[in-house]
C-alpha atoms as a PDB file:
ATOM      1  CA  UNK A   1      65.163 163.193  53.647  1.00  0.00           C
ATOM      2  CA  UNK A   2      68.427 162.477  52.355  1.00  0.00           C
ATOM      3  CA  UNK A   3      69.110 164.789  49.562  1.00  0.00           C
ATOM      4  CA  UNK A   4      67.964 167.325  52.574  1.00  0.00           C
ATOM      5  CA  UNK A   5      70.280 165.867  54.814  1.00  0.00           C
ATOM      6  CA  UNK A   6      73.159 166.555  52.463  1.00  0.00           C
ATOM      7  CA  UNK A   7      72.774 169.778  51.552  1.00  0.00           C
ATOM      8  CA  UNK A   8      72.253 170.965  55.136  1.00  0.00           C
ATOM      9  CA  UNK A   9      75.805 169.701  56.112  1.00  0.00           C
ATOM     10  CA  UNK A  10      77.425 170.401  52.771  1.00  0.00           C
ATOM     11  CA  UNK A  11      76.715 173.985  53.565  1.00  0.00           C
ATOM     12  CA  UNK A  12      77.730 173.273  57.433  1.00  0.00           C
ATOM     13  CA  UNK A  13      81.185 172.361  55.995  1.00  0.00           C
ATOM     14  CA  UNK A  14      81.595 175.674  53.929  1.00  0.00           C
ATOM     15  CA  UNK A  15      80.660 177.562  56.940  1.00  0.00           C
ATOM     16  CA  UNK A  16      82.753 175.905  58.914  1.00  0.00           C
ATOM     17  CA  UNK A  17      85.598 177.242  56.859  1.00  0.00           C
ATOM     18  CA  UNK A  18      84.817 180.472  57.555  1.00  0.00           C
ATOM     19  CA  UNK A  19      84.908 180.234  61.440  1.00  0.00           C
ATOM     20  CA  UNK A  20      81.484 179.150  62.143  1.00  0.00           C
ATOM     21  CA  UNK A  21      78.770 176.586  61.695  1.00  0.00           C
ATOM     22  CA  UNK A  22      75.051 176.165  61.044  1.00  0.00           C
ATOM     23  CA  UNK A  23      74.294 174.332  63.665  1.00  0.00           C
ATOM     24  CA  UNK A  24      74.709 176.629  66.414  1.00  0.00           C
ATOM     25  CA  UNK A  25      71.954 176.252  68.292  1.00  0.00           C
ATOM     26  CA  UNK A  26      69.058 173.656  68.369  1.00  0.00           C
ATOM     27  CA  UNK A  27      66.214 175.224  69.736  1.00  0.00           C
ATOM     28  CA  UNK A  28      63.685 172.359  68.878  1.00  0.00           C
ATOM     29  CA  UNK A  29      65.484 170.145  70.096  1.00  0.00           C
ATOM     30  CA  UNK A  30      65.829 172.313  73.650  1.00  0.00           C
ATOM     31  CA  UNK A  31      62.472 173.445  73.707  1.00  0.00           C
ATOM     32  CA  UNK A  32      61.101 169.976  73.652  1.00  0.00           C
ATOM     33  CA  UNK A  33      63.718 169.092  76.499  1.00  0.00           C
ATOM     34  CA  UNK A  34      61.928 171.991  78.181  1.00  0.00           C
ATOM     35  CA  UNK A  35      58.488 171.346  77.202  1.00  0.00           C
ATOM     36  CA  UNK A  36      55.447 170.312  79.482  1.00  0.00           C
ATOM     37  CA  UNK A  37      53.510 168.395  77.270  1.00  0.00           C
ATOM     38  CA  UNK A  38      49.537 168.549  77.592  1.00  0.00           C
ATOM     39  CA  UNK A  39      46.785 167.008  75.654  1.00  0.00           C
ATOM     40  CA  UNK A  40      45.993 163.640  75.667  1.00  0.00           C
ATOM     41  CA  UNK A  41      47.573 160.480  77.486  1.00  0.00           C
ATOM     42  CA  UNK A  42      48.663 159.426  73.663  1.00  0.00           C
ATOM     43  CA  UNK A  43      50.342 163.053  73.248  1.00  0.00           C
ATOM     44  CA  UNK A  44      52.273 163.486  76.141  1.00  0.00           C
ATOM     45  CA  UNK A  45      53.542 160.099  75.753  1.00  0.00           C
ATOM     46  CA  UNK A  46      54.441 160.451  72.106  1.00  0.00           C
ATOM     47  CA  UNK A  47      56.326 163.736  73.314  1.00  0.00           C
ATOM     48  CA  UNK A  48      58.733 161.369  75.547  1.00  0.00           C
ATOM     49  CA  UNK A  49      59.080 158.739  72.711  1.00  0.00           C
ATOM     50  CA  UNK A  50      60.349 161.898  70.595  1.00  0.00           C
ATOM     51  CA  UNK A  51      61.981 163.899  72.801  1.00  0.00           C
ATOM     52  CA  UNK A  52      64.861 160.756  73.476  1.00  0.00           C
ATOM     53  CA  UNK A  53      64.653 160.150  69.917  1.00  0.00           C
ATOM     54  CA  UNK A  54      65.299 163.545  69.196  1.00  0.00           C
ATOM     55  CA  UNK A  55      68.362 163.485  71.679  1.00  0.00           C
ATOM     56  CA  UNK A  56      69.988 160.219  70.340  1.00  0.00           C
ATOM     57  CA  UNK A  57      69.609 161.388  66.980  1.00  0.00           C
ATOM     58  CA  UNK A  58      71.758 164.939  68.213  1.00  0.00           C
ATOM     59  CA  UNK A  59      74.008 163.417  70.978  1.00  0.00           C
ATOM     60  CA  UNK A  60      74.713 159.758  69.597  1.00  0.00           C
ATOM     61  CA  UNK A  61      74.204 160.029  65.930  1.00  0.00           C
ATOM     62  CA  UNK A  62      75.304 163.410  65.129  1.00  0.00           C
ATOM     63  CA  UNK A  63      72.822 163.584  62.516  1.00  0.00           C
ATOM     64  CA  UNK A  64      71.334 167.129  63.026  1.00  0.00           C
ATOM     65  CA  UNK A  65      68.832 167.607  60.934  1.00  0.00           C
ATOM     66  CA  UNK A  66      66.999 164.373  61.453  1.00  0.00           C
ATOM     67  CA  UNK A  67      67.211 165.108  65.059  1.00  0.00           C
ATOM     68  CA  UNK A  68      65.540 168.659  64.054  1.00  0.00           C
ATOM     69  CA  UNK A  69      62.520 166.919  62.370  1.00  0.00           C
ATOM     70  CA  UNK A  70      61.849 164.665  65.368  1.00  0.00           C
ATOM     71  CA  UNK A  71      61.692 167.429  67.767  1.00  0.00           C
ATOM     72  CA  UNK A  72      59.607 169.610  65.730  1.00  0.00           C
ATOM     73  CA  UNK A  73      57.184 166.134  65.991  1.00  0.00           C
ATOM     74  CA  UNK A  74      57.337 166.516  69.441  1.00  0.00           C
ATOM     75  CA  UNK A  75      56.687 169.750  69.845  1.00  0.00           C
ATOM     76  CA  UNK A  76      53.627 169.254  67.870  1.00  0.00           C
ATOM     77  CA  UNK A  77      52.793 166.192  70.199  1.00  0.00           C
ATOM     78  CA  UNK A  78      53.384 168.308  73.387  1.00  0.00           C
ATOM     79  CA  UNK A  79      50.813 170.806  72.099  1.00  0.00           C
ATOM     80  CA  UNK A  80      48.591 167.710  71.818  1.00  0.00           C
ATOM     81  CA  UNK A  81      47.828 167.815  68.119  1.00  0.00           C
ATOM     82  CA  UNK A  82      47.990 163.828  67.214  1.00  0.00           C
ATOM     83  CA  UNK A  83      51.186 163.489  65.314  1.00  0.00           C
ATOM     84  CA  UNK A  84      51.180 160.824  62.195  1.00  0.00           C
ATOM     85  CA  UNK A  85      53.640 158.339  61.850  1.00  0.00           C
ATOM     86  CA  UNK A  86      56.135 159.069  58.815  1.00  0.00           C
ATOM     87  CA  UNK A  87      55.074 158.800  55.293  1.00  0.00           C
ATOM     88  CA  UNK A  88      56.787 156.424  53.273  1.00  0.00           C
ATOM     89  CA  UNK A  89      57.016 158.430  50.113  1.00  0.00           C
ATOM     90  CA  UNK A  90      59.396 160.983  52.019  1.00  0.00           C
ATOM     91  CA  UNK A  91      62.402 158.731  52.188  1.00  0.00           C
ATOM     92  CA  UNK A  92      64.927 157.778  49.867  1.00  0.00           C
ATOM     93  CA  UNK A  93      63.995 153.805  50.508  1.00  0.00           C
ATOM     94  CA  UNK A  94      64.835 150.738  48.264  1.00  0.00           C
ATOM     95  CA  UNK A  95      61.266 149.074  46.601  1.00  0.00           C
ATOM     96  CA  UNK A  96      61.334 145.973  49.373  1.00  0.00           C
ATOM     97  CA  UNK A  97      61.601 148.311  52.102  1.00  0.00           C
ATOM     98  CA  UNK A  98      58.487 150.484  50.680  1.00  0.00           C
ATOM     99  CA  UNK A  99      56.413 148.052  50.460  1.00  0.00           C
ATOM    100  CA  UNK A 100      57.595 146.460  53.856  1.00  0.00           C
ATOM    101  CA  UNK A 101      57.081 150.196  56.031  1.00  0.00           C
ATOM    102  CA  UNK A 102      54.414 150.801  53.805  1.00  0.00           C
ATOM    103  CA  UNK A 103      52.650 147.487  55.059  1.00  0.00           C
ATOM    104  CA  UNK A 104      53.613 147.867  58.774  1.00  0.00           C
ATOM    105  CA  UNK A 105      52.407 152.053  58.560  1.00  0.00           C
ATOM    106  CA  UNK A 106      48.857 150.550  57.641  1.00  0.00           C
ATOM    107  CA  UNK A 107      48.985 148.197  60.370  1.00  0.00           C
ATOM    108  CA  UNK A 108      49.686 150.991  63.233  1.00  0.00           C
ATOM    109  CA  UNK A 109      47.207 153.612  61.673  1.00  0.00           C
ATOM    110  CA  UNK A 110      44.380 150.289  61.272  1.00  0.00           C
ATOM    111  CA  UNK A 111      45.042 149.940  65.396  1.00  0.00           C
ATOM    112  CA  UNK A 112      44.738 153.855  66.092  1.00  0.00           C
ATOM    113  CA  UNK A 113      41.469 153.483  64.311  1.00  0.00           C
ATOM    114  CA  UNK A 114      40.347 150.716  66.187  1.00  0.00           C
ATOM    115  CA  UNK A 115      41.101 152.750  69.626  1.00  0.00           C
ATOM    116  CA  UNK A 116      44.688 152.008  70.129  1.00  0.00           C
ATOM    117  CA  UNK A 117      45.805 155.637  71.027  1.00  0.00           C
ATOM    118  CA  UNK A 118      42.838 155.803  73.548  1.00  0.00           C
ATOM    119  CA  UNK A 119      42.889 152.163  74.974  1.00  0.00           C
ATOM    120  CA  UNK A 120      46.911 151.863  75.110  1.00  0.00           C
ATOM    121  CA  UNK A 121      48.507 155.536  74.688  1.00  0.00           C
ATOM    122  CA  UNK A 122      51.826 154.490  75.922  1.00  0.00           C
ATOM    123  CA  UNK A 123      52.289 151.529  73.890  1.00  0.00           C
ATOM    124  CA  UNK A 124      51.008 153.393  71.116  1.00  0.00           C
ATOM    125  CA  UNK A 125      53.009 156.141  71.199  1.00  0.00           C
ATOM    126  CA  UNK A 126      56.155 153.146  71.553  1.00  0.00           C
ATOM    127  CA  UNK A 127      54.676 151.856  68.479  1.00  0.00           C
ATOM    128  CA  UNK A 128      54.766 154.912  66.156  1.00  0.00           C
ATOM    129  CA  UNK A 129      58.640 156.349  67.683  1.00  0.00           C
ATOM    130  CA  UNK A 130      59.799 152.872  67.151  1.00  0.00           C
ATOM    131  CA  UNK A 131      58.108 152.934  63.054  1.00  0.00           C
ATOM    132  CA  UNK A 132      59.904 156.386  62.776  1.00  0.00           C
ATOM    133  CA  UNK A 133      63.437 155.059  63.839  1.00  0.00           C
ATOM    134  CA  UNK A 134      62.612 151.963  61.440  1.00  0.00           C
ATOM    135  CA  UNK A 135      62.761 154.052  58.673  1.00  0.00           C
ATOM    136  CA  UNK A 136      64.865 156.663  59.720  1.00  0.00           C
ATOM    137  CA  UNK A 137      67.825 153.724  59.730  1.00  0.00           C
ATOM    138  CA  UNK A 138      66.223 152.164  56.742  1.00  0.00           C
ATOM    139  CA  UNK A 139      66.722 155.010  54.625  1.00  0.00           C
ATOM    140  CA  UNK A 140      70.349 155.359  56.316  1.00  0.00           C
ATOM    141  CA  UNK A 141      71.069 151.695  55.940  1.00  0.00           C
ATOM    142  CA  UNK A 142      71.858 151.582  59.424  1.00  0.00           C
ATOM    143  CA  UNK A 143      71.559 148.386  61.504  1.00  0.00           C
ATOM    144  CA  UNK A 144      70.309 149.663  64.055  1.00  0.00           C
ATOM    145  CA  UNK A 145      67.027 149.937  61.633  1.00  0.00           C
ATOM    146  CA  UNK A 146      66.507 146.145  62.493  1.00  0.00           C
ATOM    147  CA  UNK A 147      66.309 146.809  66.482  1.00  0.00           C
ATOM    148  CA  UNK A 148      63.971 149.452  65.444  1.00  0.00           C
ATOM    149  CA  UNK A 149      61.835 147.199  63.535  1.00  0.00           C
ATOM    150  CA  UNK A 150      61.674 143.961  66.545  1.00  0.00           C
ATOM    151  CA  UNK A 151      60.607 147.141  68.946  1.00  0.00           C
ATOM    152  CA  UNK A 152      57.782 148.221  66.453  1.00  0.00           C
ATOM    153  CA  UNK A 153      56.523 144.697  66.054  1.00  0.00           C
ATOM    154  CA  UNK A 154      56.514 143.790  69.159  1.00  0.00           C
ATOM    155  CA  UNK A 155      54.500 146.737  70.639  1.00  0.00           C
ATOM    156  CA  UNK A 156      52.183 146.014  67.698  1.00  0.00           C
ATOM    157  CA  UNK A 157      51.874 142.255  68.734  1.00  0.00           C
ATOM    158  CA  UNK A 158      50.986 143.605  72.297  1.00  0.00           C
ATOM    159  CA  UNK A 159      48.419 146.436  70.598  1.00  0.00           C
ATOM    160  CA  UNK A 160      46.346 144.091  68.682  1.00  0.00           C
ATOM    161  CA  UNK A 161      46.117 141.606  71.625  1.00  0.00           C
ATOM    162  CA  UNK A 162      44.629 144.302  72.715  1.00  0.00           C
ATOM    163  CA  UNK A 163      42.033 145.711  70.867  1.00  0.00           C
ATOM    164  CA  UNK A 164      41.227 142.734  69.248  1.00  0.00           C
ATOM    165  CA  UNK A 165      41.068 141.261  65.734  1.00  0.00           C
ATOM    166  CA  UNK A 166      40.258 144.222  62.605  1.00  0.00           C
ATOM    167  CA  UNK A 167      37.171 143.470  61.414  1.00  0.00           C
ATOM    168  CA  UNK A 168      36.126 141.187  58.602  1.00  0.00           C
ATOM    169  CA  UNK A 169      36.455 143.018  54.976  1.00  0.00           C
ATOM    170  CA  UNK A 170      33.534 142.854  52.927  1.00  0.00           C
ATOM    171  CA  UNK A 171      32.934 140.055  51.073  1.00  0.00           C
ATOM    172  CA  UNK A 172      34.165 140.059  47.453  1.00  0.00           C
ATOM    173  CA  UNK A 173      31.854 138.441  45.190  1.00  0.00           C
ATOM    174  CA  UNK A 174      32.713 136.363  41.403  1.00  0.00           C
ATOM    175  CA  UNK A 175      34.587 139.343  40.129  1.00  0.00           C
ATOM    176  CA  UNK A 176      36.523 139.638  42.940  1.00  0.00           C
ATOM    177  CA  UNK A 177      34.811 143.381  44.255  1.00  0.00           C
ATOM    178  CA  UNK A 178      33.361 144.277  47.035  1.00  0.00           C
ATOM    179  CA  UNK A 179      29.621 143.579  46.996  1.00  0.00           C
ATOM    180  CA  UNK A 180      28.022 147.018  47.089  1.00  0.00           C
ATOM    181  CA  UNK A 181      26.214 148.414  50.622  1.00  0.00           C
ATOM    182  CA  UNK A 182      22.623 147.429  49.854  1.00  0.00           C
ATOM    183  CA  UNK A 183      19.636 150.033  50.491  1.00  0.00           C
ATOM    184  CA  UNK A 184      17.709 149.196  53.477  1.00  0.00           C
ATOM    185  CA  UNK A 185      14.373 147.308  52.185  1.00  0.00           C
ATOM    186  CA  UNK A 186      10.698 149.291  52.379  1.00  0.00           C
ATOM    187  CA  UNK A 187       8.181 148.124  54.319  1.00  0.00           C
ATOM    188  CA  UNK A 188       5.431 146.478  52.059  1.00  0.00           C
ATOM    189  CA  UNK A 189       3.130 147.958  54.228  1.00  0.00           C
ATOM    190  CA  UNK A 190       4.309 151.324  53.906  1.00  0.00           C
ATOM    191  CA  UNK A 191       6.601 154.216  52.547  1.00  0.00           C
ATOM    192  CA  UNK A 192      10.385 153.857  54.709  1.00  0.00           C
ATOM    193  CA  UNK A 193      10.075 155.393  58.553  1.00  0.00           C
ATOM    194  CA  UNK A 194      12.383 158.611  58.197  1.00  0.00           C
ATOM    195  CA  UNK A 195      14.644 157.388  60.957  1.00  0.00           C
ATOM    196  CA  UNK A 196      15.242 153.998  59.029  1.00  0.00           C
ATOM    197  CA  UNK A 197      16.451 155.688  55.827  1.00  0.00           C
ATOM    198  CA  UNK A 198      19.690 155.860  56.069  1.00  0.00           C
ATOM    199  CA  UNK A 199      22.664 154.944  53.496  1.00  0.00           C
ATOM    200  CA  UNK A 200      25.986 154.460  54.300  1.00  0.00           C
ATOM    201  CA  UNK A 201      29.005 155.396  51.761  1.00  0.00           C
ATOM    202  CA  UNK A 202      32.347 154.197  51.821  1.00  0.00           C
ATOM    203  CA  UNK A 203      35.568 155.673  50.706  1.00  0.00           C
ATOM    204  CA  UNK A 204      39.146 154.398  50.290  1.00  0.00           C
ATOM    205  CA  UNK A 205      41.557 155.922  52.999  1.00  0.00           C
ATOM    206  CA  UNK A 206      42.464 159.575  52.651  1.00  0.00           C
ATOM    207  CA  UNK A 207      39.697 159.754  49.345  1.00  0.00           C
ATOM    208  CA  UNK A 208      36.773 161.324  48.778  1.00  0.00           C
ATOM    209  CA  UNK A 209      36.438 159.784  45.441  1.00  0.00           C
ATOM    210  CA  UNK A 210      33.059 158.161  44.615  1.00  0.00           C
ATOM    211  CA  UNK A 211      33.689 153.958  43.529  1.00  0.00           C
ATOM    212  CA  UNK A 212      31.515 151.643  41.609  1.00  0.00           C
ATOM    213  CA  UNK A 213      29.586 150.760  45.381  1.00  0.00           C
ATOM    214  CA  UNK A 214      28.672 154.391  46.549  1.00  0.00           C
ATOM    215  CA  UNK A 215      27.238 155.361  42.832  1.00  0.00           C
ATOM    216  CA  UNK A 216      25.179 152.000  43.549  1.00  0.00           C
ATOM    217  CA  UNK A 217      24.005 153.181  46.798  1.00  0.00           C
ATOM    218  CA  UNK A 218      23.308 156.976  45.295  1.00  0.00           C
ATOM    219  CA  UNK A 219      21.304 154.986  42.933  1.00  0.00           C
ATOM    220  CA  UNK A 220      19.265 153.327  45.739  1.00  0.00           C
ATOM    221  CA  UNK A 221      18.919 156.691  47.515  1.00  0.00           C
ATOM    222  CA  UNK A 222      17.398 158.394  44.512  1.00  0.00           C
ATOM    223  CA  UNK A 223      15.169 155.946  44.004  1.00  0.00           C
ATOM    224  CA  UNK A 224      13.603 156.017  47.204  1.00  0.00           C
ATOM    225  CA  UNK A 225      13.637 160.126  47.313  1.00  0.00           C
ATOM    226  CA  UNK A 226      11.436 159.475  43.670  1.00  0.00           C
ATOM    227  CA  UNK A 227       8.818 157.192  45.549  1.00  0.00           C
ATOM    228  CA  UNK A 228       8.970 158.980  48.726  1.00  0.00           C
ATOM    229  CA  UNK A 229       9.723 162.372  48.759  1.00  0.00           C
ATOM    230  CA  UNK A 230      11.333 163.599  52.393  1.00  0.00           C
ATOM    231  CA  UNK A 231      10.824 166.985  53.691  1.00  0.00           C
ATOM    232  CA  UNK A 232      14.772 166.675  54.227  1.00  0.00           C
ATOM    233  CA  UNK A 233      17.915 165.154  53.224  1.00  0.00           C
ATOM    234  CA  UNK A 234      20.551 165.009  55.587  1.00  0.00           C
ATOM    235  CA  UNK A 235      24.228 164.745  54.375  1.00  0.00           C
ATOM    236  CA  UNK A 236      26.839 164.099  56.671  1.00  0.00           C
ATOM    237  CA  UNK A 237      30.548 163.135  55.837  1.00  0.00           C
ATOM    238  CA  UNK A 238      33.018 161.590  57.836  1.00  0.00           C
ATOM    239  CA  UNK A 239      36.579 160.512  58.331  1.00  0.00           C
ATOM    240  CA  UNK A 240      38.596 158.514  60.956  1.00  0.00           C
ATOM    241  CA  UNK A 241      40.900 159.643  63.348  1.00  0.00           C
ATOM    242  CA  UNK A 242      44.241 159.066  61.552  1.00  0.00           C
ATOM    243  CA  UNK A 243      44.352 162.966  60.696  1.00  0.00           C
ATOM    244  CA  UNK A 244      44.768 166.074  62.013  1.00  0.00           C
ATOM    245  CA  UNK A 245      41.498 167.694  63.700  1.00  0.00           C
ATOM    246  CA  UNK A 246      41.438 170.447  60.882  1.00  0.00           C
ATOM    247  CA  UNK A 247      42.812 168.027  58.081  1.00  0.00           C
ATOM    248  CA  UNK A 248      39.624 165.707  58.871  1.00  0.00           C
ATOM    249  CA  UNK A 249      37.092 168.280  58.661  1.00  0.00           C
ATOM    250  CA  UNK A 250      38.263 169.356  55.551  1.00  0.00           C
ATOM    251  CA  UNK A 251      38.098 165.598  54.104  1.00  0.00           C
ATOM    252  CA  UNK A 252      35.093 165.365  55.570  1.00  0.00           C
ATOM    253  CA  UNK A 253      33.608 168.138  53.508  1.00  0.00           C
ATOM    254  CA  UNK A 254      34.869 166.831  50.090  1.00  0.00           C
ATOM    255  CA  UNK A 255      33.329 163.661  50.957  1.00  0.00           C
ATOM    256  CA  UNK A 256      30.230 164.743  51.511  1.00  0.00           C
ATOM    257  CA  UNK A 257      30.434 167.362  48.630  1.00  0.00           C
ATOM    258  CA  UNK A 258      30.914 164.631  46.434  1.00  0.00           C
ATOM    259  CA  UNK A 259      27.871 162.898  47.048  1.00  0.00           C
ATOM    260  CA  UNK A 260      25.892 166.400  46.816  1.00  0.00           C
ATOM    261  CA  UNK A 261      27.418 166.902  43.297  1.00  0.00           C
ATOM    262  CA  UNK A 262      26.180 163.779  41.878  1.00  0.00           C
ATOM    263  CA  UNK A 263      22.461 164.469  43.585  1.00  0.00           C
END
């Protein structure tokens, strides 16, 4: 964001020369000053969180186009579409702090999975405004990046207490994988009941690339299909609710694609 940053009020200061300036108007950030924010609990909240942020970036900071980018999240929040924290790889940040934002970005988006933005929308939406400022000042090596970073981890202290603990991670076995998801047994007595076939297949986040487990579990899947032929198949793919609406169908349509190419 940087290099963007730059440019934008490099060319401010040429125009400026010339009797005028870019920044004329900022109609995100009024709209979203205007806005009556609808959706869910999470959204409208979110739309506060970025509508001050928005302001303090504008009023206190001066630093326009940042304060641009956080109303146009807001905007997007008051129309109720479920706004993702930043992405790391957009910011011009030193290696310790991508691997620290990177760490504490997995954290929030774990807890929105686990219910967070349903269960706590507020302190949810506190949560992902404060993560934005962190790295916002991060990238700006501004101190105010650490007060950012207490907020964040202290509404995430308050989030997981909760929802409760993330569940326990598959066990890893000598080589130090994940055991693969193992077929349901047959019935010695008996071909599987239709409603007890069924196969699970995981993928790593944002991925609808088939590992070493869900080629094991295709295997299983095939095999039964050989010895018991099903007037059916049903294929149905999935993804969490980190995403946009629209960007999660989509995954979930390579995902289950995938499995259908390797039939």
């Amino acid at each position: 964001m940087k290099t963007l940053r730059n440019i934008v009020l490099g060319l401010s200061s040429v125009l400026l020369l010339g009797g005028c300036t870019v920044f004329d108007s900022f109609s995100e950030v009024d709209a979203l000053n205007d806005v009556q924010a609808v959706g869910s609990p999470f959204t409208q909240a979110l739309t506060s969180e970025y509508r001050t942020f928005s302001n303090a970036e504008l009023h206190d900071h001066f630093d326009y186009p940042d304060s641009l980018h956080f109303a146009r999240k807001g905007l997007a929040a008051a129309a109720g579409e479920n706004v993702l924290p930043e992405p790391v790889t957009d910011w011009n940040l030193e290696e310790n702090q991508i691997q620290e934002l990177s760490a504490a970005r997995g954290r929030l988006l774990l807890a929105f999975d686990l219910g967070a933005r349903e269960s706590a929308p507020a302190l949810s939406a506190t949560a992902q405004a404060r993560f934005d400022c962190w790295i916002e000042n991060s990238e700006e090596k501004d101190p105010d990046a650490e007060s950012c970073k207490s907020q964040f981890l202290n509404a995430m202290n308050q989030l997981e207490g909760q929802i409760g603990p993330a569940p326990a991670p598959a066990p890893l076995n000598d080589s130090g994988l994940m055991e693969p998801v193992q077929a349901l047994d047959v019935q010695p007595d008996g071909p599987m009941a239709p409603e007890d076939a069924v196969y699970l297949v995981f993928f790593n986040w944002d991925s609808s690339e088939l590992g070493a487990a869900a080629l094991n579990v295709l295997d299983a899947v095939q095999q039964e299909v050989q010895k018991n032929p099903p007037s059916a198949i049903n294929i149905i793919g999935h993804a969490d609710t980190s995403g946009s609406k629209d960007y999660n169908q989509r995954l979930s349509f390579r995902r289950a694609t995938a499995f259908v190419t390797l039939w």
